[in-house]
PDB file of N, CA and C in Angstrom:
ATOM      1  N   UNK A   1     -13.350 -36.894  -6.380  1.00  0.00           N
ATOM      2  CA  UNK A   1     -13.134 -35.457  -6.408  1.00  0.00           C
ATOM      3  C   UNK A   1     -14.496 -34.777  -6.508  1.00  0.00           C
ATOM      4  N   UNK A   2     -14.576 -33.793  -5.495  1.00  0.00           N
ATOM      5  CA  UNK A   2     -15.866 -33.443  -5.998  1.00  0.00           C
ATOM      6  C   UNK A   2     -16.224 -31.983  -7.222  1.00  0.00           C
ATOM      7  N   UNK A   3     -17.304 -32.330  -7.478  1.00  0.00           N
ATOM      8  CA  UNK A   3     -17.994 -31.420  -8.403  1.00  0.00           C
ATOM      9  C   UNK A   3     -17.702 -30.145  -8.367  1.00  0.00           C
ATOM     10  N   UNK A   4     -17.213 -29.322  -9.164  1.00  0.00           N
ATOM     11  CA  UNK A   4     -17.350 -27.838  -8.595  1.00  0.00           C
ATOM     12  C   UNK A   4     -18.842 -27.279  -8.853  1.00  0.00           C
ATOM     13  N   UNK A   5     -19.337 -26.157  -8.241  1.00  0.00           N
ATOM     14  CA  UNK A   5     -20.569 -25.610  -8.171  1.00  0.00           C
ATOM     15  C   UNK A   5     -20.282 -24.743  -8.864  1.00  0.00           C
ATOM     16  N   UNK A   6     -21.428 -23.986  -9.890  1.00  0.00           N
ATOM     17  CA  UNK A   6     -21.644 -23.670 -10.762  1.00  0.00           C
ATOM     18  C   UNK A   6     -20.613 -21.693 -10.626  1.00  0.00           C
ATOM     19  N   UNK A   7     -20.366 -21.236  -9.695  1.00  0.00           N
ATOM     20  CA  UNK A   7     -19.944 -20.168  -8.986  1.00  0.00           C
ATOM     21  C   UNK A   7     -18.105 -20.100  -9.226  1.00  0.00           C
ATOM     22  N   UNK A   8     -18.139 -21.723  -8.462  1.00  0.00           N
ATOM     23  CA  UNK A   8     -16.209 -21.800  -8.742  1.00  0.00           C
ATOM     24  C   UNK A   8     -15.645 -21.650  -9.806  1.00  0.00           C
ATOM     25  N   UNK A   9     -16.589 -21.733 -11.275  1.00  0.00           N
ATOM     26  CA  UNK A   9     -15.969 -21.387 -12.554  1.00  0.00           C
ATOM     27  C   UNK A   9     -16.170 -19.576 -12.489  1.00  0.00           C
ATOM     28  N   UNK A  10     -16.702 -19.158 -11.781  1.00  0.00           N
ATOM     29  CA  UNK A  10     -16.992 -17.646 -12.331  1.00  0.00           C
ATOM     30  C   UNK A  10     -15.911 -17.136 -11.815  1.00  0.00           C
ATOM     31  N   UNK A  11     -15.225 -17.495 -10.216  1.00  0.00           N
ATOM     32  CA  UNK A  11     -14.595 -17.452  -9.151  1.00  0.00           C
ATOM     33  C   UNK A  11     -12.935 -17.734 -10.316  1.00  0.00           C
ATOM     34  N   UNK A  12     -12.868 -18.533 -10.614  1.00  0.00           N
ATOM     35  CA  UNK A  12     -11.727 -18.446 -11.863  1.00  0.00           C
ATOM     36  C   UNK A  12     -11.885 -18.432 -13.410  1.00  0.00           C
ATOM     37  N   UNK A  13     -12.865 -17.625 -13.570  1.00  0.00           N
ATOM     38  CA  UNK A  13     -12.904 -17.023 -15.597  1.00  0.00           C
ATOM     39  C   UNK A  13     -12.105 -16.113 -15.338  1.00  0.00           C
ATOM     40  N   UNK A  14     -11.538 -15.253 -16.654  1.00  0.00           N
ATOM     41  CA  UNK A  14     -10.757 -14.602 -16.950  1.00  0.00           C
ATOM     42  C   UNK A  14     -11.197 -13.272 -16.576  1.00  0.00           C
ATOM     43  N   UNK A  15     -12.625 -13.407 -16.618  1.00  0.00           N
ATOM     44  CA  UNK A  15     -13.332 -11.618 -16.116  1.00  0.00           C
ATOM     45  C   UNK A  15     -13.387 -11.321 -15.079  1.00  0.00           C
ATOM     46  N   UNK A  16     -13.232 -12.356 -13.950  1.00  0.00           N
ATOM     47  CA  UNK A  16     -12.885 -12.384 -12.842  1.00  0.00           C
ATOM     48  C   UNK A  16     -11.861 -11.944 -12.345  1.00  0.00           C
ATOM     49  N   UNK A  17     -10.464 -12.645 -12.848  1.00  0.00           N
ATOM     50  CA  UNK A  17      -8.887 -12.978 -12.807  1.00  0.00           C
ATOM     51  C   UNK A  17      -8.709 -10.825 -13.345  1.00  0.00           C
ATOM     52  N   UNK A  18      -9.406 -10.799 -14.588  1.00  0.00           N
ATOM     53  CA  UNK A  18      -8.592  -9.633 -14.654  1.00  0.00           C
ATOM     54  C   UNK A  18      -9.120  -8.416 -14.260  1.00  0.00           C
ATOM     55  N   UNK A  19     -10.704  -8.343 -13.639  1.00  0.00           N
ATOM     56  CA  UNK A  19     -11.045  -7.285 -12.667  1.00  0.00           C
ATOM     57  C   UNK A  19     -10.580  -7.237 -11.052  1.00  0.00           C
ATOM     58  N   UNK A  20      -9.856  -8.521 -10.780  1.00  0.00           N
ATOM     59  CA  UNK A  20      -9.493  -8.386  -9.666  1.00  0.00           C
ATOM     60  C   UNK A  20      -7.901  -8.073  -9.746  1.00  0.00           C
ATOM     61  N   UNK A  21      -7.677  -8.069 -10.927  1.00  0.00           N
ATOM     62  CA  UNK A  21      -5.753  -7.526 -10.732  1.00  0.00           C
ATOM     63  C   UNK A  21      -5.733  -6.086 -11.283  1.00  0.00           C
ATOM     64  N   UNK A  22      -6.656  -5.700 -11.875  1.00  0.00           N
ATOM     65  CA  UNK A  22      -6.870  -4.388 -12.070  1.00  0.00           C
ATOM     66  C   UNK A  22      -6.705  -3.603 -10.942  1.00  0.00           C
ATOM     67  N   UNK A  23      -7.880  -4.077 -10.286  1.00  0.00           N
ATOM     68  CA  UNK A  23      -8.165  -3.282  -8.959  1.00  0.00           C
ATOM     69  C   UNK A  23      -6.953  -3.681  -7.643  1.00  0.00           C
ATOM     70  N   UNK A  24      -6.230  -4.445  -7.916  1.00  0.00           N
ATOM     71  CA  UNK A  24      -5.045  -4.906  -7.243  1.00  0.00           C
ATOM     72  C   UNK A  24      -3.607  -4.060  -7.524  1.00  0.00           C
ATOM     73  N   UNK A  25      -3.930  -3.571  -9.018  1.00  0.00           N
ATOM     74  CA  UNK A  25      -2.902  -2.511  -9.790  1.00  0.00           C
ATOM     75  C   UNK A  25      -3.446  -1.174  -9.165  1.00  0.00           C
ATOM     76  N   UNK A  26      -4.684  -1.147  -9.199  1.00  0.00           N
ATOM     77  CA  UNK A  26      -5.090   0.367  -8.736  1.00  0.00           C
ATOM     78  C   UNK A  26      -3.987   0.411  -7.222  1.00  0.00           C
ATOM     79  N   UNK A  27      -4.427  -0.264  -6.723  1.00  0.00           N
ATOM     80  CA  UNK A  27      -3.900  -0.331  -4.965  1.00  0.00           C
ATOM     81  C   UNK A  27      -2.558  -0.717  -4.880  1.00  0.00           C
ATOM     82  N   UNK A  28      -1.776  -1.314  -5.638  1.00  0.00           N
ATOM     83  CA  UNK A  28      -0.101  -1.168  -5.994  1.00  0.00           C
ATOM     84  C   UNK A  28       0.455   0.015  -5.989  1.00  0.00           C
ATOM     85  N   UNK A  29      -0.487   0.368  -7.264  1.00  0.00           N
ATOM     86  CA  UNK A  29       0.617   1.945  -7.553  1.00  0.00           C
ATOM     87  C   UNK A  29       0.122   2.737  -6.262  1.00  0.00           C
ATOM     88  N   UNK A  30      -0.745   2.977  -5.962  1.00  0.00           N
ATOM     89  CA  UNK A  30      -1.123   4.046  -4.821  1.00  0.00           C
ATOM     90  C   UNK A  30      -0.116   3.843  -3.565  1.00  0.00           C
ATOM     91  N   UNK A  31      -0.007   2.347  -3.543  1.00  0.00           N
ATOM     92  CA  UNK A  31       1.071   2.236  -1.954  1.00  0.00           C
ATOM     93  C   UNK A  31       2.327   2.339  -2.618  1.00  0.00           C
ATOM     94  N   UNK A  32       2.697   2.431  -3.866  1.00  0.00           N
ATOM     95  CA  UNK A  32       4.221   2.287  -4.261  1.00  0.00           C
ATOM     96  C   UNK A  32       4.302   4.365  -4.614  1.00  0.00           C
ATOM     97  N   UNK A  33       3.119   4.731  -4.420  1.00  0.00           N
ATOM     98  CA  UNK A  33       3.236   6.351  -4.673  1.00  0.00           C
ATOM     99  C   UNK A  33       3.431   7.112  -3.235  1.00  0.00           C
ATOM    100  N   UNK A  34       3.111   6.147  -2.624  1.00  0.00           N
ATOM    101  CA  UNK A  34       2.698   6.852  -0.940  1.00  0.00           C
ATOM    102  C   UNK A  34       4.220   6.185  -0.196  1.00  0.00           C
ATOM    103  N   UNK A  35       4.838   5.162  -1.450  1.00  0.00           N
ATOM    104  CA  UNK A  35       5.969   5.108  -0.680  1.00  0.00           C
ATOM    105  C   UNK A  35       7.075   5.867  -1.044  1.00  0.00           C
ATOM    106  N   UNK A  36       7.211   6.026  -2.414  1.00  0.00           N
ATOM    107  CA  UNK A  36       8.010   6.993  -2.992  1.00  0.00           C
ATOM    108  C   UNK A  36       7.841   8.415  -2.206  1.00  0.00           C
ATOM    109  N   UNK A  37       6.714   9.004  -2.340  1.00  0.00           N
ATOM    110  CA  UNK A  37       6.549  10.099  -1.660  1.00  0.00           C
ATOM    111  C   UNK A  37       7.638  10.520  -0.043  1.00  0.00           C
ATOM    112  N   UNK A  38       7.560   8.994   0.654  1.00  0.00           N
ATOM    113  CA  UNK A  38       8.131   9.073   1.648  1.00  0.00           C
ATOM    114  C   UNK A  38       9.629   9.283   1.563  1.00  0.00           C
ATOM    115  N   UNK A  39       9.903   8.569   0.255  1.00  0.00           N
ATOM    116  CA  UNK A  39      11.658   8.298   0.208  1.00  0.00           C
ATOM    117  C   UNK A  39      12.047   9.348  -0.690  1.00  0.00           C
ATOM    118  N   UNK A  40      11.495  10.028  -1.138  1.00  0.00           N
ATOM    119  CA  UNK A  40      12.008  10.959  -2.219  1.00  0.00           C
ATOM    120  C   UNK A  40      12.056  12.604  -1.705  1.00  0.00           C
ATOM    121  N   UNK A  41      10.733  12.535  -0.135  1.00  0.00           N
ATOM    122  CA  UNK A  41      10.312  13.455   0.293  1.00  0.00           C
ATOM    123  C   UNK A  41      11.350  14.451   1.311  1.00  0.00           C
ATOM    124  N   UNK A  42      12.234  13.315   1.398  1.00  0.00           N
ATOM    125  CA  UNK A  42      12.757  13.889   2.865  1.00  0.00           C
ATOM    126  C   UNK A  42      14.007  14.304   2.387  1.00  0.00           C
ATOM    127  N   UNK A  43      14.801  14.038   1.485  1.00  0.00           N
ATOM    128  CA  UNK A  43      15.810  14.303   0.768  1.00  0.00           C
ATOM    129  C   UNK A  43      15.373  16.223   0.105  1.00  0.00           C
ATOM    130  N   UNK A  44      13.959  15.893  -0.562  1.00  0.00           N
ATOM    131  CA  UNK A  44      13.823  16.907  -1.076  1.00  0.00           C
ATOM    132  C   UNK A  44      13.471  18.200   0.093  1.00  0.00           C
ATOM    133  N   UNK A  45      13.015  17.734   0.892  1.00  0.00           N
ATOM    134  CA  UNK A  45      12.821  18.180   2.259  1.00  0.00           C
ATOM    135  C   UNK A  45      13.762  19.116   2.806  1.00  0.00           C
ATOM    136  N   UNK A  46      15.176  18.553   2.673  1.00  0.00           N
ATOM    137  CA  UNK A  46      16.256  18.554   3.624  1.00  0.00           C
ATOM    138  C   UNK A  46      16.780  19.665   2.576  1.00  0.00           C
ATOM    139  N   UNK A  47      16.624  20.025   1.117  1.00  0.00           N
ATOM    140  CA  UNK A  47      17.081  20.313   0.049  1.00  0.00           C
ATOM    141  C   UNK A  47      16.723  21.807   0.090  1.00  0.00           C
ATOM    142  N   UNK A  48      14.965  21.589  -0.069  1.00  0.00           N
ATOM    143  CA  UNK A  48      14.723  23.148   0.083  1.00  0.00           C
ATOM    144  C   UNK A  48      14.039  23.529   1.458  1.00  0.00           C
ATOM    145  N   UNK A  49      13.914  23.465   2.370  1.00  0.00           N
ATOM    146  CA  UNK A  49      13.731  23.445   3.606  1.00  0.00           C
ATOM    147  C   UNK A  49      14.871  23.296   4.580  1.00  0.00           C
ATOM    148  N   UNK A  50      15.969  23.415   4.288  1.00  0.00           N
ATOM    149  CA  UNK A  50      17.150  23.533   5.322  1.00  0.00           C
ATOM    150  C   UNK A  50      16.911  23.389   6.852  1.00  0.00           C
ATOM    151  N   UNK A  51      16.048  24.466   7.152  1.00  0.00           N
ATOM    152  CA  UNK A  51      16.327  25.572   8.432  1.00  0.00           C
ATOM    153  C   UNK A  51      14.909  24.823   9.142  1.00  0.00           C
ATOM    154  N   UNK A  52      14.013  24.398   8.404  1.00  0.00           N
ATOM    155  CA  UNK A  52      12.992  23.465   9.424  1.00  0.00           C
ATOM    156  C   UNK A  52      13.868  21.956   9.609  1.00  0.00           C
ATOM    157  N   UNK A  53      14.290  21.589   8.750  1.00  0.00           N
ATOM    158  CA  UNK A  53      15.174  20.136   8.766  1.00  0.00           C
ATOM    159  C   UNK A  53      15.841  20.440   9.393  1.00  0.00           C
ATOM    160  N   UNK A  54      16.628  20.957  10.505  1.00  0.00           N
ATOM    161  CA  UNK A  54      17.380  21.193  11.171  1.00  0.00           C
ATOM    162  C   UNK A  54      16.812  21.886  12.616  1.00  0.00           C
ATOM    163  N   UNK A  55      15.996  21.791  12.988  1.00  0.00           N
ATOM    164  CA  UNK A  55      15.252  22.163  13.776  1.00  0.00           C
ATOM    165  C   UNK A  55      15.406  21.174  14.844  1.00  0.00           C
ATOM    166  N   UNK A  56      15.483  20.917  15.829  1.00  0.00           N
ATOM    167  CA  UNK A  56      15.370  20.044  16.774  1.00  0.00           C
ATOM    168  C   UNK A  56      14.257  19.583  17.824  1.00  0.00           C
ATOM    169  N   UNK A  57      14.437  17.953  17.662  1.00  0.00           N
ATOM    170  CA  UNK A  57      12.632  17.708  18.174  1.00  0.00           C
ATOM    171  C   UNK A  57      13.176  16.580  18.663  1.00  0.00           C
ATOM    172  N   UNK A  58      13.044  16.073  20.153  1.00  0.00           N
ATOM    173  CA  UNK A  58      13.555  15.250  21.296  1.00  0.00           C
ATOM    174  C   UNK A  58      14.820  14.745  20.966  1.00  0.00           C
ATOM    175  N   UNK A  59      15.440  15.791  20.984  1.00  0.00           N
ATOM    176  CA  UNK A  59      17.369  15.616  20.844  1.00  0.00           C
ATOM    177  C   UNK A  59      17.739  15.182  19.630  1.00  0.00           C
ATOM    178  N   UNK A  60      16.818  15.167  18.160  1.00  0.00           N
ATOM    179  CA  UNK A  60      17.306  14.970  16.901  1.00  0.00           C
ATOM    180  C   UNK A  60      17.293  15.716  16.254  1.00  0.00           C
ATOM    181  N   UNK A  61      17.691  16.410  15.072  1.00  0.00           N
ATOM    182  CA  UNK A  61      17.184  16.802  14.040  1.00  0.00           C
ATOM    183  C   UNK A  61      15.995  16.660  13.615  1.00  0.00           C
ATOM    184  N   UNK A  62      14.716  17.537  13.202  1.00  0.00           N
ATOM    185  CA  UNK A  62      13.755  16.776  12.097  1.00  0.00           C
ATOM    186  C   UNK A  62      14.308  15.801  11.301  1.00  0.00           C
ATOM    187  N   UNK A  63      15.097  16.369  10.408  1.00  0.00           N
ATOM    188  CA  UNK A  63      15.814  14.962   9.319  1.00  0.00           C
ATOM    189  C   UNK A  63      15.814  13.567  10.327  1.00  0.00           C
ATOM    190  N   UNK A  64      16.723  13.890  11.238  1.00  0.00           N
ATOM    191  CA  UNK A  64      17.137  12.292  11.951  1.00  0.00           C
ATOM    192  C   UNK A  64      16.005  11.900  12.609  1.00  0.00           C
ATOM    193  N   UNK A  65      15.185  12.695  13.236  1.00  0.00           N
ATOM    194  CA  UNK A  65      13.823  11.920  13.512  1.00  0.00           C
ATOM    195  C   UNK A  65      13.016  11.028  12.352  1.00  0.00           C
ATOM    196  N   UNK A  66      12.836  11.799  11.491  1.00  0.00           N
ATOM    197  CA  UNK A  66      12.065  11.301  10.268  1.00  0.00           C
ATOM    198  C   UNK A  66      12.709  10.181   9.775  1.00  0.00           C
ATOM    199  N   UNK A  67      14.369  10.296   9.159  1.00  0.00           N
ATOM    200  CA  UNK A  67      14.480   9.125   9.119  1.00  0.00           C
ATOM    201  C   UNK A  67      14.998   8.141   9.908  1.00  0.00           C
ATOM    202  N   UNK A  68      15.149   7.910  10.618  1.00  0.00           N
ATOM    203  CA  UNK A  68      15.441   6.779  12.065  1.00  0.00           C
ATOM    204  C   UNK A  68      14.704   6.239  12.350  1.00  0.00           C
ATOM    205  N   UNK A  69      13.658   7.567  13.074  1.00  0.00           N
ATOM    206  CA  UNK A  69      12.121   6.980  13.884  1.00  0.00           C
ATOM    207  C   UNK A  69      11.232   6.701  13.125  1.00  0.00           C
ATOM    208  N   UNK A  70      10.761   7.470  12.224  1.00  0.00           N
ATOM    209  CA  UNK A  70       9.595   7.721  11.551  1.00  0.00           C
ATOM    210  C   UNK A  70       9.629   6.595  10.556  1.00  0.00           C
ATOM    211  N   UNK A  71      10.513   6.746   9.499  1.00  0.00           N
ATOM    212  CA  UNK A  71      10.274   5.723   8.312  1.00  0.00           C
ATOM    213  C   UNK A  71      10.140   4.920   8.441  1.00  0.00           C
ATOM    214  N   UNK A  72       9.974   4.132   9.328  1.00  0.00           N
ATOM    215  CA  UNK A  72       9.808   2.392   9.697  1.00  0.00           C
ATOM    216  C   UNK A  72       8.593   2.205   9.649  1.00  0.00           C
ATOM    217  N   UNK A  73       7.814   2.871  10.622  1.00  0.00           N
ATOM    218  CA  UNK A  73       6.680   2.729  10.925  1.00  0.00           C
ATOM    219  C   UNK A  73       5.734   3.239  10.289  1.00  0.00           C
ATOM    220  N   UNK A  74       6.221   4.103   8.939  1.00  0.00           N
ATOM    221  CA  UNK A  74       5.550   4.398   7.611  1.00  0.00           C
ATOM    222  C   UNK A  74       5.272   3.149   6.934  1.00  0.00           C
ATOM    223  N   UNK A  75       6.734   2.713   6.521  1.00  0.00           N
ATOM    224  CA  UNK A  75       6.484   1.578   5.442  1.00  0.00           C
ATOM    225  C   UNK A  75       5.931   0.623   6.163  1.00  0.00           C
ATOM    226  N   UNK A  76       6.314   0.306   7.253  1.00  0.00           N
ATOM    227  CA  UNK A  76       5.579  -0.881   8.332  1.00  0.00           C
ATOM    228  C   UNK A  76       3.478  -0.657   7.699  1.00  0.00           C
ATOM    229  N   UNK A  77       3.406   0.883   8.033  1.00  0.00           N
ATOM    230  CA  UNK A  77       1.704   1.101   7.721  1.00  0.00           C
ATOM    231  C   UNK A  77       1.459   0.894   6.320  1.00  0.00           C
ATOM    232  N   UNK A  78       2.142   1.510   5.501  1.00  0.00           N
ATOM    233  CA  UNK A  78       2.137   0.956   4.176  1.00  0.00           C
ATOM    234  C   UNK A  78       1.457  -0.461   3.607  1.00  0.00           C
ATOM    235  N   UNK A  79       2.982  -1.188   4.126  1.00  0.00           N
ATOM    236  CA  UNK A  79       2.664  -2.535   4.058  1.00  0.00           C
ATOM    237  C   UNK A  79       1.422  -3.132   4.334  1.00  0.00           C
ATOM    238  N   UNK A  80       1.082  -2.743   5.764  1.00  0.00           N
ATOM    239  CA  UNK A  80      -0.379  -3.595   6.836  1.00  0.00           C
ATOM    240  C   UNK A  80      -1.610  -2.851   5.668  1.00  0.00           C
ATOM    241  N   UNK A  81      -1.722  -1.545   5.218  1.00  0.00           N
ATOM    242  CA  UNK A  81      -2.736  -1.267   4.303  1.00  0.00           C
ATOM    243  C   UNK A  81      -2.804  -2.269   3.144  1.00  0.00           C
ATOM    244  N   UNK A  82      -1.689  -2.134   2.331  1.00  0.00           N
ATOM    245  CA  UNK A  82      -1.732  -3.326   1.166  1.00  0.00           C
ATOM    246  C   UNK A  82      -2.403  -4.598   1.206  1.00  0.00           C
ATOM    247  N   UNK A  83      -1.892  -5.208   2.188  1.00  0.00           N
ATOM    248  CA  UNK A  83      -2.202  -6.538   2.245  1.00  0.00           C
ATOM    249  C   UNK A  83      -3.514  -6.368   2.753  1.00  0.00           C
ATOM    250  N   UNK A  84      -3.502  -5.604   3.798  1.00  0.00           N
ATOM    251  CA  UNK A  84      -5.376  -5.762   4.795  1.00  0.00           C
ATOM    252  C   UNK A  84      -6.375  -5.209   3.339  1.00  0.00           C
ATOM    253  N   UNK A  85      -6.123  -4.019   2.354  1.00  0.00           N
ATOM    254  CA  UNK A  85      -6.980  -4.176   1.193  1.00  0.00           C
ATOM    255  C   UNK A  85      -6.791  -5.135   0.048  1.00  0.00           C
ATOM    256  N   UNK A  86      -6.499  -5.420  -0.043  1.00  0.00           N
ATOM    257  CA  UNK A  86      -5.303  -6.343  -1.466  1.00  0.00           C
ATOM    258  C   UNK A  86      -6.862  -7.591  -0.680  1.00  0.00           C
ATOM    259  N   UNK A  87      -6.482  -8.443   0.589  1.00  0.00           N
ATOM    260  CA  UNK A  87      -7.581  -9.391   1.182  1.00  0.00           C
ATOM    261  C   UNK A  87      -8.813  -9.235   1.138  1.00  0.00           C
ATOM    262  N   UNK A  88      -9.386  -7.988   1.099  1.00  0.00           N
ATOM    263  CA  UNK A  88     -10.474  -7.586   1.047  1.00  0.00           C
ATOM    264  C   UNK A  88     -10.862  -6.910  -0.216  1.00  0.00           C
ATOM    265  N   UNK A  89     -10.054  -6.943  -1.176  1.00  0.00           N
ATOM    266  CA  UNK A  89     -10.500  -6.782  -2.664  1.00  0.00           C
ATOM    267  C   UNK A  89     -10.880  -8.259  -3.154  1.00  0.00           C
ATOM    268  N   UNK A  90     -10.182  -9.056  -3.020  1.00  0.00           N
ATOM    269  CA  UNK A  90     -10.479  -9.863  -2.895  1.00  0.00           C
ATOM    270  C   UNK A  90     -11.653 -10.465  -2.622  1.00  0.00           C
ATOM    271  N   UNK A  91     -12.120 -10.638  -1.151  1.00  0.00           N
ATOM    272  CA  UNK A  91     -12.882 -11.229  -1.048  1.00  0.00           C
ATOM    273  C   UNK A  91     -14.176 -10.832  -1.465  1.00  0.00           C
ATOM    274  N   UNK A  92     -14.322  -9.227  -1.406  1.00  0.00           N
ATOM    275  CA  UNK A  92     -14.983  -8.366  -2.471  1.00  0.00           C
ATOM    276  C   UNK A  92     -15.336  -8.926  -3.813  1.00  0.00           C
ATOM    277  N   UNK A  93     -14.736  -9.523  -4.518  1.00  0.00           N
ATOM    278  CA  UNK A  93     -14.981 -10.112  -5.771  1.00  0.00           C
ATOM    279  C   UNK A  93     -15.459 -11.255  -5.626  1.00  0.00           C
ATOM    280  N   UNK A  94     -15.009 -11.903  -4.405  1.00  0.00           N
ATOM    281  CA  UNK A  94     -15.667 -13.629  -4.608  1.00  0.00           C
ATOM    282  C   UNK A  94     -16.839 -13.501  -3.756  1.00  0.00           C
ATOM    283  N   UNK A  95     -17.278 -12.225  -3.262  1.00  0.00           N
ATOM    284  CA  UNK A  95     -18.518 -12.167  -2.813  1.00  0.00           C
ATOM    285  C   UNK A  95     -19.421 -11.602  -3.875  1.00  0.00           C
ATOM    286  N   UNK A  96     -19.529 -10.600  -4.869  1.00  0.00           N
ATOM    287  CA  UNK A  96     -19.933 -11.017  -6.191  1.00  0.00           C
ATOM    288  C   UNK A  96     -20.304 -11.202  -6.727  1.00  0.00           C
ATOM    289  N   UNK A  97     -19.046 -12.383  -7.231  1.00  0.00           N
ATOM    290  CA  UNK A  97     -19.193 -13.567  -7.733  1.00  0.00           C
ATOM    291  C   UNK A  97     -20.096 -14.480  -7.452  1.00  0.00           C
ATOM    292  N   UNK A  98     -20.637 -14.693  -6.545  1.00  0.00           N
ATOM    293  CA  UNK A  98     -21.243 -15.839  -5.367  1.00  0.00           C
ATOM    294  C   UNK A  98     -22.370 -15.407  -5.796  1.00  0.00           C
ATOM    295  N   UNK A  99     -23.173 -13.885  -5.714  1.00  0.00           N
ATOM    296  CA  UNK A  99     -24.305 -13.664  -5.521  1.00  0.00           C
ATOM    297  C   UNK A  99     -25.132 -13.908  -6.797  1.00  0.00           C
TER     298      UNK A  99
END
């Protein structure tokens, strides 16, 4: 088995482990705020905004556009942000670490 280098312990200490879930929490709540926003938005939308929600935009409703068409490809972007920063916080730290 080989040796670890002096780096792979820094790469898993605890100061490591818990500045990188910090900053992993920072970027949770922000995509779980940007998703709420979406699901909470359109309801409230439809609530006090009637008369624009009802407006028609390529044979739907605003409402039915937004949610049919639109929301997918929100949370779809959502998602691809998370993970594409979440990887690069990451590697952010074990670069670092390294130096």
């Amino acid at each position: 088995m080989p040796t670890p280098t002096p780096h792979d312990d820094r790469v898993h200490s605890e100061e490591f482990l818990h500045t990188l879930m910090r900053r992993q929490l920072k970027l949770s709540i922000a995509c779980a705020a940007s998703f709420l926003l979406a699901l909470l938005g359109l309801p409230l939308l439809n609530y006090f905004a009637p008369a624009l929600m009802a407006t028609r935009v390529f044979g739907f409703t605003l409402s039915w556009l937004v949610l049919g068409v639109l929301f997918f490809p929100a949370v779809w972007s959502i998602s691809w942000y998370f993970i594409r920063r979440s990887i690069a916080l990451e590697d952010d730290e074990v670069k670092s670490v390294k130096r």
